[in-house]
PDB file of N, CA and C in Angstrom:
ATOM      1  N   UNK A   1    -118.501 -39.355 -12.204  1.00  0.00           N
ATOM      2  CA  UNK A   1    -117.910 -40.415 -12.981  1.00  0.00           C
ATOM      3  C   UNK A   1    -118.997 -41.041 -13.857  1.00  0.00           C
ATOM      4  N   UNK A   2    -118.480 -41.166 -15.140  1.00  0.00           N
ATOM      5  CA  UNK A   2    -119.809 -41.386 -15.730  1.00  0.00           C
ATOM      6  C   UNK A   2    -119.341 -43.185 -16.184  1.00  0.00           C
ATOM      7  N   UNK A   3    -119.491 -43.925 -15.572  1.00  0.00           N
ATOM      8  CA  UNK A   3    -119.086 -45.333 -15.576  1.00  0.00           C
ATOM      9  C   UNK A   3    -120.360 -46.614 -14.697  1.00  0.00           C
ATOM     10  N   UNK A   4    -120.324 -47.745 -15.702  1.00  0.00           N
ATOM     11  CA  UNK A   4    -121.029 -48.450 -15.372  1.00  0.00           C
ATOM     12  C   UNK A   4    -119.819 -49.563 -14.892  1.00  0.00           C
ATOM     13  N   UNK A   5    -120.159 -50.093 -13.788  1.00  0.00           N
ATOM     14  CA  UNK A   5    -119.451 -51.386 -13.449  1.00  0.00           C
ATOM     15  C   UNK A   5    -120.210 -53.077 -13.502  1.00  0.00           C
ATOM     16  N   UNK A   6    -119.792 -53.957 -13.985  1.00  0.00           N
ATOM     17  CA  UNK A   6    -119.727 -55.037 -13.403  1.00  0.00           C
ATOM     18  C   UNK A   6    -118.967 -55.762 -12.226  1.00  0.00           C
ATOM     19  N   UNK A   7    -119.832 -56.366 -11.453  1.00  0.00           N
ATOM     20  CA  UNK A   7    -118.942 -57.017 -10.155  1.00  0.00           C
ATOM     21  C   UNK A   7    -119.454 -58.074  -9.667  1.00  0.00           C
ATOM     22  N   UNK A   8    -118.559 -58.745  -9.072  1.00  0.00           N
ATOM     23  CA  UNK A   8    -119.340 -60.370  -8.722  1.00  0.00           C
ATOM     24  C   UNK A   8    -120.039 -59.288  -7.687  1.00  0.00           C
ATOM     25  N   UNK A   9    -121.169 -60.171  -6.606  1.00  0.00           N
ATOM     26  CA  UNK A   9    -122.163 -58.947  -5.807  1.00  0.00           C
ATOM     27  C   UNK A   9    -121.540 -59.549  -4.190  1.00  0.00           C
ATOM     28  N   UNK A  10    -120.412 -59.501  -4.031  1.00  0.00           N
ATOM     29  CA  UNK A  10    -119.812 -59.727  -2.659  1.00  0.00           C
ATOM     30  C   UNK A  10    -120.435 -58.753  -1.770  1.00  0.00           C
ATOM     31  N   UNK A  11    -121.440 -58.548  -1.153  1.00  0.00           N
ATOM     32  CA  UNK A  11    -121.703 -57.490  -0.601  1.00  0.00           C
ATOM     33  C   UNK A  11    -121.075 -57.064   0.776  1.00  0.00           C
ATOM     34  N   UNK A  12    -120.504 -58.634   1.225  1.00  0.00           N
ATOM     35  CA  UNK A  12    -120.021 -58.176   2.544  1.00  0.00           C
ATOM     36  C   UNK A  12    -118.357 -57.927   2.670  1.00  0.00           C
ATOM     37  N   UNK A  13    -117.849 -57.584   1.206  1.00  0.00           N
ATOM     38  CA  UNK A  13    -116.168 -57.056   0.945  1.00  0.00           C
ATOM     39  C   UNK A  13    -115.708 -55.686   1.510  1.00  0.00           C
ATOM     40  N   UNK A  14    -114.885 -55.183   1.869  1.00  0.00           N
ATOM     41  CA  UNK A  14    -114.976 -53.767   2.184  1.00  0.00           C
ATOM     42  C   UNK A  14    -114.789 -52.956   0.759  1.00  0.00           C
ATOM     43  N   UNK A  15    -114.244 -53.360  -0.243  1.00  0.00           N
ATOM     44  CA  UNK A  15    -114.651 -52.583  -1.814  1.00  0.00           C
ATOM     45  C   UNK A  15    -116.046 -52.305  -1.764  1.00  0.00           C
ATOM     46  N   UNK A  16    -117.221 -53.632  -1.993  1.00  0.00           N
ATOM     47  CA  UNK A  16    -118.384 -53.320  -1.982  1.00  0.00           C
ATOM     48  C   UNK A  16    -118.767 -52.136  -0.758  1.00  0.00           C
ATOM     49  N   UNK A  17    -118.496 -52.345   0.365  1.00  0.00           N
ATOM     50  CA  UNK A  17    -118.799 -51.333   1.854  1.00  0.00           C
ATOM     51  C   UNK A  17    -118.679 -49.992   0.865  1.00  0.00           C
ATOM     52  N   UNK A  18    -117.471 -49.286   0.533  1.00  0.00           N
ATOM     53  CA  UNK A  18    -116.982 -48.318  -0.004  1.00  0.00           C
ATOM     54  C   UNK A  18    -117.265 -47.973  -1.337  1.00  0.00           C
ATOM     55  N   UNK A  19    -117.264 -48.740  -2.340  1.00  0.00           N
ATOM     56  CA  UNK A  19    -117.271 -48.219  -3.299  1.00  0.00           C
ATOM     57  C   UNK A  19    -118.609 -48.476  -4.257  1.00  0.00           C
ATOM     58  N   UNK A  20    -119.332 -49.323  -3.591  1.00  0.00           N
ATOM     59  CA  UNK A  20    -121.008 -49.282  -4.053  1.00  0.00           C
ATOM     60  C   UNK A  20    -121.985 -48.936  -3.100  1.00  0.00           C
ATOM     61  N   UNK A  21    -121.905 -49.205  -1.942  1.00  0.00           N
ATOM     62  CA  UNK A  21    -123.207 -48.658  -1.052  1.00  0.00           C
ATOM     63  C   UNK A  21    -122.687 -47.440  -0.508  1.00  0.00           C
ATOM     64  N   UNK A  22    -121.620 -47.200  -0.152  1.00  0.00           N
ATOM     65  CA  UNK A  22    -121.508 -45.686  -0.148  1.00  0.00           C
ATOM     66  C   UNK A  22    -120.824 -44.911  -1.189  1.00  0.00           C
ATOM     67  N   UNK A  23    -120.659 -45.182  -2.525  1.00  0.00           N
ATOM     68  CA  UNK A  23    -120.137 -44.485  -3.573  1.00  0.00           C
ATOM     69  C   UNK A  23    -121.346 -44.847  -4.471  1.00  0.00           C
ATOM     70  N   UNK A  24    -121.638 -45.681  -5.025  1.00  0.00           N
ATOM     71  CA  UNK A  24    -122.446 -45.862  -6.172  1.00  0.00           C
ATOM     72  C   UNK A  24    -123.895 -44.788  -6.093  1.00  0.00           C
ATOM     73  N   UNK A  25    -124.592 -44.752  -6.876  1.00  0.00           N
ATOM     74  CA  UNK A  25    -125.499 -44.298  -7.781  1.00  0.00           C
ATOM     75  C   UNK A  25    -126.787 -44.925  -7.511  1.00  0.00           C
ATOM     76  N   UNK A  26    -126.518 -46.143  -8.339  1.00  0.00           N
ATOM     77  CA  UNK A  26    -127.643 -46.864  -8.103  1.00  0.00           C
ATOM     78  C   UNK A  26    -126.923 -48.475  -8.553  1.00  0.00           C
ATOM     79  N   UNK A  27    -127.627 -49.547  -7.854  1.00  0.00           N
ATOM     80  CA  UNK A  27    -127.154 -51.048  -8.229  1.00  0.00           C
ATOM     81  C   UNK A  27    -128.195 -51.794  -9.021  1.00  0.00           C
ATOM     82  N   UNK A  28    -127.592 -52.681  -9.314  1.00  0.00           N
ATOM     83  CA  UNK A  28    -128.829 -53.510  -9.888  1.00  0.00           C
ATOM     84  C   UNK A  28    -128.113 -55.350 -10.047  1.00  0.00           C
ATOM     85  N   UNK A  29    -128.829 -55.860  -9.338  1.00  0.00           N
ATOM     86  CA  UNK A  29    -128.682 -57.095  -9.168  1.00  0.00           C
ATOM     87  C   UNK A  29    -128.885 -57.990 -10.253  1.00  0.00           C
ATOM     88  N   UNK A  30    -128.344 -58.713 -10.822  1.00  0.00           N
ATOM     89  CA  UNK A  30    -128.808 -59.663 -11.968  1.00  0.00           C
ATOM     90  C   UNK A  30    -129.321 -60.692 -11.604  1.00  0.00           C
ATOM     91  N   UNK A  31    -130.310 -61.089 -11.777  1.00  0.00           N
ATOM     92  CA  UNK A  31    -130.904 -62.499 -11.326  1.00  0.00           C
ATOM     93  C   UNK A  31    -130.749 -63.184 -11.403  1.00  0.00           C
ATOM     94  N   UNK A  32    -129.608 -63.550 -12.681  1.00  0.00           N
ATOM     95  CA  UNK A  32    -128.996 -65.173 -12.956  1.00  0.00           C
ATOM     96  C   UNK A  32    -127.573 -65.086 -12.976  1.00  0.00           C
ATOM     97  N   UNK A  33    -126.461 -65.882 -12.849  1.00  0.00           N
ATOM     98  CA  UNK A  33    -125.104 -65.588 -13.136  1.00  0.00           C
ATOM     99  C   UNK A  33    -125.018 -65.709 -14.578  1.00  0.00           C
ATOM    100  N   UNK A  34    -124.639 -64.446 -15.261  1.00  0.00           N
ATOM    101  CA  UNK A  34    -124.197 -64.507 -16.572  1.00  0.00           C
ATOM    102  C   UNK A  34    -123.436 -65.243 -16.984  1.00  0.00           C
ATOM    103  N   UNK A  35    -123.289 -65.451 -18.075  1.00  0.00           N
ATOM    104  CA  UNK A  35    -122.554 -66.235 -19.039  1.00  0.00           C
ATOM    105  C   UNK A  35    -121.853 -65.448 -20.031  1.00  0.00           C
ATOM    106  N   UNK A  36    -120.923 -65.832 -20.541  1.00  0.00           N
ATOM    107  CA  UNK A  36    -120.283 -65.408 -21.827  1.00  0.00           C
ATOM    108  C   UNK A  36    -119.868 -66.215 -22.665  1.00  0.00           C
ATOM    109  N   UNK A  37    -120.104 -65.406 -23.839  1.00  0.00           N
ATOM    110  CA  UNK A  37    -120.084 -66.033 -25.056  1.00  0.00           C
ATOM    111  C   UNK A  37    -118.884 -65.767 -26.153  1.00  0.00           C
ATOM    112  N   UNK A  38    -118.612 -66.720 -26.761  1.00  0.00           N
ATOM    113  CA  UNK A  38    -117.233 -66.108 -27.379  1.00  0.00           C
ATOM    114  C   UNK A  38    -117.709 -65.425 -28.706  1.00  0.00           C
ATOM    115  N   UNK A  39    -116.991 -65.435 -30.046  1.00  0.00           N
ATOM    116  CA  UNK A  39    -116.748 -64.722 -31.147  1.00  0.00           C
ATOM    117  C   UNK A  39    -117.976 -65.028 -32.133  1.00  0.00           C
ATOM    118  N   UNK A  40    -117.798 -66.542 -32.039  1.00  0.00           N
ATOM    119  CA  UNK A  40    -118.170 -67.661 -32.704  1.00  0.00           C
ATOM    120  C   UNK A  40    -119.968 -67.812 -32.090  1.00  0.00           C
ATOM    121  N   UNK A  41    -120.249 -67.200 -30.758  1.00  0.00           N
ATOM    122  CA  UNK A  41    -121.751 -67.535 -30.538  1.00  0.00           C
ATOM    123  C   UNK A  41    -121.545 -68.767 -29.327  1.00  0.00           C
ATOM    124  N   UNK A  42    -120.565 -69.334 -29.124  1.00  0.00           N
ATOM    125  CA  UNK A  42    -120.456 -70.833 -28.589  1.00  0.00           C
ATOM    126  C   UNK A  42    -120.558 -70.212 -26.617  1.00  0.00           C
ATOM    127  N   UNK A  43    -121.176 -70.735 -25.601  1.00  0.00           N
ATOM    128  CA  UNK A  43    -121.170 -70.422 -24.431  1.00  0.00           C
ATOM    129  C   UNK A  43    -120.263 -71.399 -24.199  1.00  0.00           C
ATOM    130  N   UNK A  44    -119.153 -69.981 -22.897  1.00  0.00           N
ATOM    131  CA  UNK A  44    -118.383 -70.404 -22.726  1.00  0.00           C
ATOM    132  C   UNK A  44    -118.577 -71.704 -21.738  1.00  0.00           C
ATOM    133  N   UNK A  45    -117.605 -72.278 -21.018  1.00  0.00           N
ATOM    134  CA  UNK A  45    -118.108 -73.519 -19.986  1.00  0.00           C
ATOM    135  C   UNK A  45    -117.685 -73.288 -18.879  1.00  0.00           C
ATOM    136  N   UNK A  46    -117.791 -73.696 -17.933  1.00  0.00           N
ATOM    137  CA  UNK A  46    -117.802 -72.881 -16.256  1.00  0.00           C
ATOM    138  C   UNK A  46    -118.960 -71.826 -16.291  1.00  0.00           C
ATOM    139  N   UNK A  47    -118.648 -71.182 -15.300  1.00  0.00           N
ATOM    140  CA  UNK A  47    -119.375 -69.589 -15.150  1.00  0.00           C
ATOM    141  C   UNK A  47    -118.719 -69.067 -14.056  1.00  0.00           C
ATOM    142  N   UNK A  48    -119.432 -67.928 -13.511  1.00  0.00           N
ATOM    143  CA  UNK A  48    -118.670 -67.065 -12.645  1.00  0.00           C
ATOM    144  C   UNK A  48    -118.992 -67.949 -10.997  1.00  0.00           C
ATOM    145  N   UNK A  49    -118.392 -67.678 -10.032  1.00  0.00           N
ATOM    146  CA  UNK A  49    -118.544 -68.260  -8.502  1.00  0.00           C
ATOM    147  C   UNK A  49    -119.345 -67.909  -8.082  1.00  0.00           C
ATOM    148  N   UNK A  50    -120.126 -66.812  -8.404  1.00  0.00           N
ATOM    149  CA  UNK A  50    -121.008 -65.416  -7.871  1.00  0.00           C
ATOM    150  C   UNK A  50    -121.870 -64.760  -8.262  1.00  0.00           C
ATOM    151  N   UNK A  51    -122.950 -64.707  -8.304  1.00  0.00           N
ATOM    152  CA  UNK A  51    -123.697 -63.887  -9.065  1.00  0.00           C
ATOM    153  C   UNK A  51    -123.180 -62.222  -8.725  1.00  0.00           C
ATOM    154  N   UNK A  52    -123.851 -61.478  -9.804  1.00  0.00           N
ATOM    155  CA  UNK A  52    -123.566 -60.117 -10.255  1.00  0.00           C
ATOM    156  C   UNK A  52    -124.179 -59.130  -9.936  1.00  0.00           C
ATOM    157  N   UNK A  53    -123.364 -57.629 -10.345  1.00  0.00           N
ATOM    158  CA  UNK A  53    -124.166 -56.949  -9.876  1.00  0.00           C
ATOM    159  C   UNK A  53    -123.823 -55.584 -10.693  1.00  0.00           C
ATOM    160  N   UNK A  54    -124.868 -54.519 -11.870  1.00  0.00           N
ATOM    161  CA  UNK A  54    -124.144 -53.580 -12.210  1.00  0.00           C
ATOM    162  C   UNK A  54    -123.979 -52.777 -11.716  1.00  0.00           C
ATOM    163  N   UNK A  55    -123.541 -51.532 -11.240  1.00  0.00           N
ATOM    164  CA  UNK A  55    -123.140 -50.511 -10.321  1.00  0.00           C
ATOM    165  C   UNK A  55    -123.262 -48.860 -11.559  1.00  0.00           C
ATOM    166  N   UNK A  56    -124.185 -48.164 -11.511  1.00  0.00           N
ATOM    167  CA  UNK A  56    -123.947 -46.945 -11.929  1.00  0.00           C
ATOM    168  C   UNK A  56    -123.422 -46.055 -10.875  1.00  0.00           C
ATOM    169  N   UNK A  57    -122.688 -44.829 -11.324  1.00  0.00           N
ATOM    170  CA  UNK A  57    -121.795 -43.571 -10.329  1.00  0.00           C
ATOM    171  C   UNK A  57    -122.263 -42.594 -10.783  1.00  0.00           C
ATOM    172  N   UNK A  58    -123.502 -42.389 -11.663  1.00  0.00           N
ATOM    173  CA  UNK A  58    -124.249 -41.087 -11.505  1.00  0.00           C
ATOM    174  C   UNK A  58    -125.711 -41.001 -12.573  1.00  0.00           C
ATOM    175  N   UNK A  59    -126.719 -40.317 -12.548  1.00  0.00           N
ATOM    176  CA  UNK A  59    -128.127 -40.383 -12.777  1.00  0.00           C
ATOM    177  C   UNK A  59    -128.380 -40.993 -14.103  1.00  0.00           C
ATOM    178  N   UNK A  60    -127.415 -40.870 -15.128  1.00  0.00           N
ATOM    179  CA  UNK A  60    -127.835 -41.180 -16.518  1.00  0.00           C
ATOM    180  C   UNK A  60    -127.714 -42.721 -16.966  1.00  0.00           C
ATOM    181  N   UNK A  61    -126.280 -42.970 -16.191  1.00  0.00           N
ATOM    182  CA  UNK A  61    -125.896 -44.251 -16.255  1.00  0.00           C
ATOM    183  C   UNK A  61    -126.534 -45.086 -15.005  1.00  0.00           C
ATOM    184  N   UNK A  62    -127.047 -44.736 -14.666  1.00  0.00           N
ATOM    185  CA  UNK A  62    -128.542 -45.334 -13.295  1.00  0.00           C
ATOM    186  C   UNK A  62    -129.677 -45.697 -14.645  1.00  0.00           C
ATOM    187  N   UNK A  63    -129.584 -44.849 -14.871  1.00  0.00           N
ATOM    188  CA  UNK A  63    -131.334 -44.900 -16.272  1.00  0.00           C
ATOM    189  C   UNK A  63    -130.803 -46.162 -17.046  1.00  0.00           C
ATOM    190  N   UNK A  64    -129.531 -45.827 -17.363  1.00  0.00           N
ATOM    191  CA  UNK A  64    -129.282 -47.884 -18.002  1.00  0.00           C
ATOM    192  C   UNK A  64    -129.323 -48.833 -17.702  1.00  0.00           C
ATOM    193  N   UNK A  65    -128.696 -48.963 -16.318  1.00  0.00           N
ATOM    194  CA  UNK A  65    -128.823 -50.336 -15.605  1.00  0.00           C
ATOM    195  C   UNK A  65    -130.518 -50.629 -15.213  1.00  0.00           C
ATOM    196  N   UNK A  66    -130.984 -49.407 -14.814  1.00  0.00           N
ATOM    197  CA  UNK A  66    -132.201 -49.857 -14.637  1.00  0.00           C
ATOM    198  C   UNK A  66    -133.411 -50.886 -15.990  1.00  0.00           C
ATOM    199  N   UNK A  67    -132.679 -50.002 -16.898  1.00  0.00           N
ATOM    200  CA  UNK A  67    -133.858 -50.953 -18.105  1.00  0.00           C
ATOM    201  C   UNK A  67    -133.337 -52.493 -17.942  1.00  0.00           C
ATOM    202  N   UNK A  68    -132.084 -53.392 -17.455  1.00  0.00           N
ATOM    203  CA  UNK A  68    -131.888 -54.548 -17.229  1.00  0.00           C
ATOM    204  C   UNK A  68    -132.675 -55.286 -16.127  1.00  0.00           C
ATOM    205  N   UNK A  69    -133.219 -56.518 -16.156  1.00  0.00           N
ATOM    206  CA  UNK A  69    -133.658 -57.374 -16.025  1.00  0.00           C
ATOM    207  C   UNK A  69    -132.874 -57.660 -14.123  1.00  0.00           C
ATOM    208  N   UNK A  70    -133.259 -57.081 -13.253  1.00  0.00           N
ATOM    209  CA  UNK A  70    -132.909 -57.543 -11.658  1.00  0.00           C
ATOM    210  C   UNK A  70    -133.535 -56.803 -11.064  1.00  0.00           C
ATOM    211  N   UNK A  71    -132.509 -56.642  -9.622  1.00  0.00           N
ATOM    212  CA  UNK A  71    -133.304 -56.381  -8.491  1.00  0.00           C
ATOM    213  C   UNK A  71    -132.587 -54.895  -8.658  1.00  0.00           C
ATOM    214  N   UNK A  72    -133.257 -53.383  -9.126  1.00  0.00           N
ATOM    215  CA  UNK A  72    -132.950 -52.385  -9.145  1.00  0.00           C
ATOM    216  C   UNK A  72    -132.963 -51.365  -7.604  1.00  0.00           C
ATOM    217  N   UNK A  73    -131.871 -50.978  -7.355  1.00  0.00           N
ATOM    218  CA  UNK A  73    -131.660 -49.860  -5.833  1.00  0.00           C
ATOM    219  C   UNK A  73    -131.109 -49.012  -6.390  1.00  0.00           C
ATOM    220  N   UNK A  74    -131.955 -47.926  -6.375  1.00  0.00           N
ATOM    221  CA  UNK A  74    -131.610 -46.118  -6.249  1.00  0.00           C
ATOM    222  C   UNK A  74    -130.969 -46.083  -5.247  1.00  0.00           C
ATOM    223  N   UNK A  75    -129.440 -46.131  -5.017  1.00  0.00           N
ATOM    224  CA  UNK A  75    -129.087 -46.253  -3.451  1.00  0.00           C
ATOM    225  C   UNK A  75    -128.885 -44.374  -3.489  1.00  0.00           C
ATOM    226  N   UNK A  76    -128.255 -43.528  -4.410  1.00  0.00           N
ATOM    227  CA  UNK A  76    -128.781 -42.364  -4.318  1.00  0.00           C
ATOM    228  C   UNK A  76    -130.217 -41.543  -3.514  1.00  0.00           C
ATOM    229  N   UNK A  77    -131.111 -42.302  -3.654  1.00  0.00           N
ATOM    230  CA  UNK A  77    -132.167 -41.696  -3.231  1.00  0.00           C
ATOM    231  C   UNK A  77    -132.201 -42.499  -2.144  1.00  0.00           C
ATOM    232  N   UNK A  78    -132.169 -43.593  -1.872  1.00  0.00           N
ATOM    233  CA  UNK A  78    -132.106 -43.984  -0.392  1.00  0.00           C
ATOM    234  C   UNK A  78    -131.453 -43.628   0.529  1.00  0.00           C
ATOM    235  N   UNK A  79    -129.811 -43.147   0.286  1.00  0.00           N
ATOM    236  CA  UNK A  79    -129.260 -42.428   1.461  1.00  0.00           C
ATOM    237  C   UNK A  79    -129.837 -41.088   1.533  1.00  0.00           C
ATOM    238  N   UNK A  80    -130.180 -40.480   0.456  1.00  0.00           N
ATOM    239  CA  UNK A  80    -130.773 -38.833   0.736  1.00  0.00           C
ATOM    240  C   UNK A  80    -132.109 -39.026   1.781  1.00  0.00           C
ATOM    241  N   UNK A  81    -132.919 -40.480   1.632  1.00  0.00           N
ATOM    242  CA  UNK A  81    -134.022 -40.209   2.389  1.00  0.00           C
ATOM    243  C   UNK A  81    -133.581 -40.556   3.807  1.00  0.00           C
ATOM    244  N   UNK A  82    -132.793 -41.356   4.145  1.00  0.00           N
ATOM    245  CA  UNK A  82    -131.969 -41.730   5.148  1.00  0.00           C
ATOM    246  C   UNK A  82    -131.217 -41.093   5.860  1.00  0.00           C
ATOM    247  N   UNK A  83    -130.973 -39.588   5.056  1.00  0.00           N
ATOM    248  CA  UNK A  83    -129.472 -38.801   5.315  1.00  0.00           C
ATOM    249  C   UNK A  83    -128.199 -39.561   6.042  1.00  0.00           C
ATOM    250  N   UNK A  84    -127.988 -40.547   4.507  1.00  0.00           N
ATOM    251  CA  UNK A  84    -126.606 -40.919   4.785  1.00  0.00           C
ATOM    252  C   UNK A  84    -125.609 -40.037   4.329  1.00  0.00           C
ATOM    253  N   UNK A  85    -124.651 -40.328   4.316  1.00  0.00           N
ATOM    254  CA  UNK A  85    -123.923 -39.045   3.325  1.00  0.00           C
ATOM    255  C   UNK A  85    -122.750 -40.272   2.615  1.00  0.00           C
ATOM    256  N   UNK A  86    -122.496 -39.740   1.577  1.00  0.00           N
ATOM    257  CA  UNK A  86    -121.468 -40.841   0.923  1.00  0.00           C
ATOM    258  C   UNK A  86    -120.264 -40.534   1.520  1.00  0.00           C
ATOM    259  N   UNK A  87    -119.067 -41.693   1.327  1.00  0.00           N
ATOM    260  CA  UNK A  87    -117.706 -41.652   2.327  1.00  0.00           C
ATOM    261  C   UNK A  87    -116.804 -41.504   1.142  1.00  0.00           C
TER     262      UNK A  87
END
């Protein structure tokens, strides 16, 4: 799957269980809760409940998230050194 995700970083959800530490690629934590901005440039008001987290599902789209600014996990190479196996 060649897809990058955004996600609030619930780590203890069973989506996250399943579909990032044993499906994902590689993660990458954002260090601040993003913001968004509208059309106009103006930040929006509120923010998210949660800080974030991007999620690549295979090697190329890993190489992107990594050039961003967090806490980067090859979880790919960590279960291979681990011999986890993905579910």
């Amino acid at each position: 799957m060649n897809a990058i995700a955004l996600i609030f970083n619930r780590t203890e959800t069973d989506f996250f269980n399943t579909h990032v530490w044993y499906g994902a690629y590689a993660v990458n934590f954002l260090p601040q809760r993003i913001k968004f901005i509208d059309a106009k440039g103006k930040v929006g008001k509120g923010g998210p409940g949660a800080g974030s987290v991007l999620i690549a599902y295979n090697a190329e789209t890993a190489k992107l998230i990594q050039r961003v600014p967090g806490f980067y996990l090859p979880l790919h190479d960590i279960r291979k050194k681990l011999k986890i196996a993905k579910i």
